[in-house]
Each structure stands twice: as structure tokens, then as C-alpha cells.
C-alpha atoms as a PDB file:
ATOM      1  CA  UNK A   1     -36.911 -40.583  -9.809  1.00  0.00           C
ATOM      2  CA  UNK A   2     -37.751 -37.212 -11.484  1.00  0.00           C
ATOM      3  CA  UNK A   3     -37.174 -34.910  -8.022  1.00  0.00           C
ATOM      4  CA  UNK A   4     -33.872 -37.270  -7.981  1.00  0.00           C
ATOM      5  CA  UNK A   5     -32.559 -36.089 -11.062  1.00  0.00           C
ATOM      6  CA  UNK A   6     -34.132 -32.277 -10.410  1.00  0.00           C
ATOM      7  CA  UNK A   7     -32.509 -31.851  -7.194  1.00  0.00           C
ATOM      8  CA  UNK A   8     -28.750 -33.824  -9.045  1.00  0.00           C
ATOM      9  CA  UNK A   9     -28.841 -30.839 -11.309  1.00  0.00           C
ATOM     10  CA  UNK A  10     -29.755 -28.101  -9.117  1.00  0.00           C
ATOM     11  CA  UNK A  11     -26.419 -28.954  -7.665  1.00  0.00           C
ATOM     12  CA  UNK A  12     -24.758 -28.585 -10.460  1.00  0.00           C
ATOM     13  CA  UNK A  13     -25.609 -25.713 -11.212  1.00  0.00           C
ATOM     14  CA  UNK A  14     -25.513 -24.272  -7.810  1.00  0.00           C
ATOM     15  CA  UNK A  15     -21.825 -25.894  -7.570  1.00  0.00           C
ATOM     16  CA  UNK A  16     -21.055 -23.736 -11.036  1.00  0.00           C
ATOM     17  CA  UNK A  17     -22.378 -20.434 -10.046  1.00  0.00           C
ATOM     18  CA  UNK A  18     -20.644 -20.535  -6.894  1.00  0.00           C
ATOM     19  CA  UNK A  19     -17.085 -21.501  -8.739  1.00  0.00           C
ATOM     20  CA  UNK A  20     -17.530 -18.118 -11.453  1.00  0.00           C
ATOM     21  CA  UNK A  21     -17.002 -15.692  -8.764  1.00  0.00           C
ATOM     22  CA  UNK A  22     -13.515 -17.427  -8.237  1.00  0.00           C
ATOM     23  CA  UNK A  23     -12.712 -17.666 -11.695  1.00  0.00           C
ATOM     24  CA  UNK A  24     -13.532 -14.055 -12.266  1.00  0.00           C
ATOM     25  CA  UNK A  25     -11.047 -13.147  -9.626  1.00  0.00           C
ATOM     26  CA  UNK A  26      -8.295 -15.051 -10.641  1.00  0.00           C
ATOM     27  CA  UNK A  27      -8.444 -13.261 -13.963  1.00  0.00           C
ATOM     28  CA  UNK A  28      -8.445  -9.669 -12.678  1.00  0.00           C
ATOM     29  CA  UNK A  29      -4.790  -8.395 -12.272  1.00  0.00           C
ATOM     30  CA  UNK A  30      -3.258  -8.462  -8.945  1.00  0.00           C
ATOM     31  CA  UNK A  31      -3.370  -5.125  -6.471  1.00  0.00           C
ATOM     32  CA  UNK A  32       0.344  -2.938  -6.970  1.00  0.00           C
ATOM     33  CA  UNK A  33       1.706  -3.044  -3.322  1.00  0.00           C
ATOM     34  CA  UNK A  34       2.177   0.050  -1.818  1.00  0.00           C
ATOM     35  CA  UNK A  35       5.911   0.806  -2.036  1.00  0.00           C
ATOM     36  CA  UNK A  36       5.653   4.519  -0.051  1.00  0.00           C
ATOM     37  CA  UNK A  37       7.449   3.760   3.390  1.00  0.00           C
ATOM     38  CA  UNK A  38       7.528   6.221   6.869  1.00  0.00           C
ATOM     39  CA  UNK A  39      11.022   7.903   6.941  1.00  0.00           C
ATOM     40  CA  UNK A  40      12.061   9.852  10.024  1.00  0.00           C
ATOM     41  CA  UNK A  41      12.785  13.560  10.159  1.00  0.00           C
ATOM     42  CA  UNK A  42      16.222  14.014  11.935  1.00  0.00           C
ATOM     43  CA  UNK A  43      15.522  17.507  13.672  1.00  0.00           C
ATOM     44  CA  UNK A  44      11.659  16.898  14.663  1.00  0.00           C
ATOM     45  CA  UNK A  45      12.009  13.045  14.689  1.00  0.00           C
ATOM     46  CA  UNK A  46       8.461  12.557  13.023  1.00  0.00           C
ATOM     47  CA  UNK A  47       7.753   9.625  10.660  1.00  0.00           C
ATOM     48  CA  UNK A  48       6.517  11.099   7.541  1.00  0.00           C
ATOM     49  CA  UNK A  49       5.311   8.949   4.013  1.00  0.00           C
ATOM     50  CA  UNK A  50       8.209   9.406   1.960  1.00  0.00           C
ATOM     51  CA  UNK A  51       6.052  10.242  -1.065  1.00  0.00           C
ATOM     52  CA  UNK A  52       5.391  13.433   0.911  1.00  0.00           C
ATOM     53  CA  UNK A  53       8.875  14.512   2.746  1.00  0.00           C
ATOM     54  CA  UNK A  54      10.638  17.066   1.858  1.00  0.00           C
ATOM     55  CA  UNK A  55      13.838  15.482   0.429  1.00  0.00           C
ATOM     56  CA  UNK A  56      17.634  17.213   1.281  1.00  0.00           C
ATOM     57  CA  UNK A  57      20.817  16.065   0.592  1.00  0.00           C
ATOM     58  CA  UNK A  58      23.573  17.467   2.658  1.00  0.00           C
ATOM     59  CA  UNK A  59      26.730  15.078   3.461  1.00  0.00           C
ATOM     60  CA  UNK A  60      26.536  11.895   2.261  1.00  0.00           C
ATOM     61  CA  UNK A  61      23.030  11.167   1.469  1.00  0.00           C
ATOM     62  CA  UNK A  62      19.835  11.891   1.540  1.00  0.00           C
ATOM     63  CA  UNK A  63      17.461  13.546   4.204  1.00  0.00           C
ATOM     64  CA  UNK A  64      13.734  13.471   3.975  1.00  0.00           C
ATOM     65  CA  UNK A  65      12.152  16.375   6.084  1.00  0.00           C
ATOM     66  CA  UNK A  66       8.137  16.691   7.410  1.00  0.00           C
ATOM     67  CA  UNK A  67       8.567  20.770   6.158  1.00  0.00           C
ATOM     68  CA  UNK A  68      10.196  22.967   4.486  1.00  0.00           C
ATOM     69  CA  UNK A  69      11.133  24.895   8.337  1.00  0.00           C
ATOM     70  CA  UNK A  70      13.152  21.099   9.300  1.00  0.00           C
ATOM     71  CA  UNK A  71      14.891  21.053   6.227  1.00  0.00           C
ATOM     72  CA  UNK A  72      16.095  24.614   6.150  1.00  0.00           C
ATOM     73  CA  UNK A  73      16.986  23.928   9.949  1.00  0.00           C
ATOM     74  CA  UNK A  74      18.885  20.767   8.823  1.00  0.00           C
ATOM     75  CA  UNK A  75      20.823  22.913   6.409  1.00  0.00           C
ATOM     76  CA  UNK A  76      22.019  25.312   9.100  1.00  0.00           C
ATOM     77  CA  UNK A  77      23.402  22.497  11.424  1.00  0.00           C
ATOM     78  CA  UNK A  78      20.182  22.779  13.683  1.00  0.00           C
ATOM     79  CA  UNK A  79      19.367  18.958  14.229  1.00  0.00           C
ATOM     80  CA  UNK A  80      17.194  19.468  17.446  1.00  0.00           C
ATOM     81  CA  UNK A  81      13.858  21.248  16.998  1.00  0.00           C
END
């Protein structure tokens, strides 16, 4: 009767260590999603991150650029590399 009840609260207790892990994590602050996108150079036609492209405006919007050489290029007219 006595291994009964040992073994009755042993799972118990392994049930409620196993749950804190989950608990822990649903207290912690979700991950910020990554809001940097790929945006295409018009004269080289590479994908750069937008967080690093080189950003011109000529015309009606804006133009993000992989360096400074495409957007000076893009400037004069020059759209093919």
C-alpha cells in the first residue's frame, strides 16, 4: 500500500515539474518579428535587406540601391549595370 501511494506521488510531482517549463514560457514576452524585407536594386537587380540599401528618391518614389556606385548610376539615367 505504501509503494502505492510512493509511486501516486512521484507522479505528481513528476507531472508538475514537467508543466513549469511551460508556464515559464508562456510568461516570457513574445519574439519581435523581423520586419527588414529584400528590396531589389533597379540597375544591378540584386535583392538587398532594406535595413542596409542605400535609399534614393528620384521620380515618384523611392529607390533602395546595394551601393552608393547603383545609386549614383540611377541618378544619371543609367538603369542597366
Amino acid at each position: 500500500m505504501r509503494v502505492l501511494l510512493l509511486l501516486a506521488l512521484l507522479a505528481v510531482v513528476v507531472i508538475a515539474l514537467s508543466r513549469l517549463p511551460a508556464a515559464w514560457r508562456s510568461r516570457l514576452p513574445p519574439a519581435a518579428p523581423s520586419r527588414d524585407e529584400l528590396v531589389k536594386d533597379p540597375v544591378c537587380h540584386t535583392y538587398v535587406l532594406m535595413s542596409r540599401a542605400i535609399r534614393s528618391e528620384k521620380g515618384g518614389g523611392p529607390a533602395f540601391f546595394c551601393s552608393r556606385e547603383c545609386a549614383a548610376r540611377f541618378q544619371r539615367g543609367e538603369r542597366r549595370a
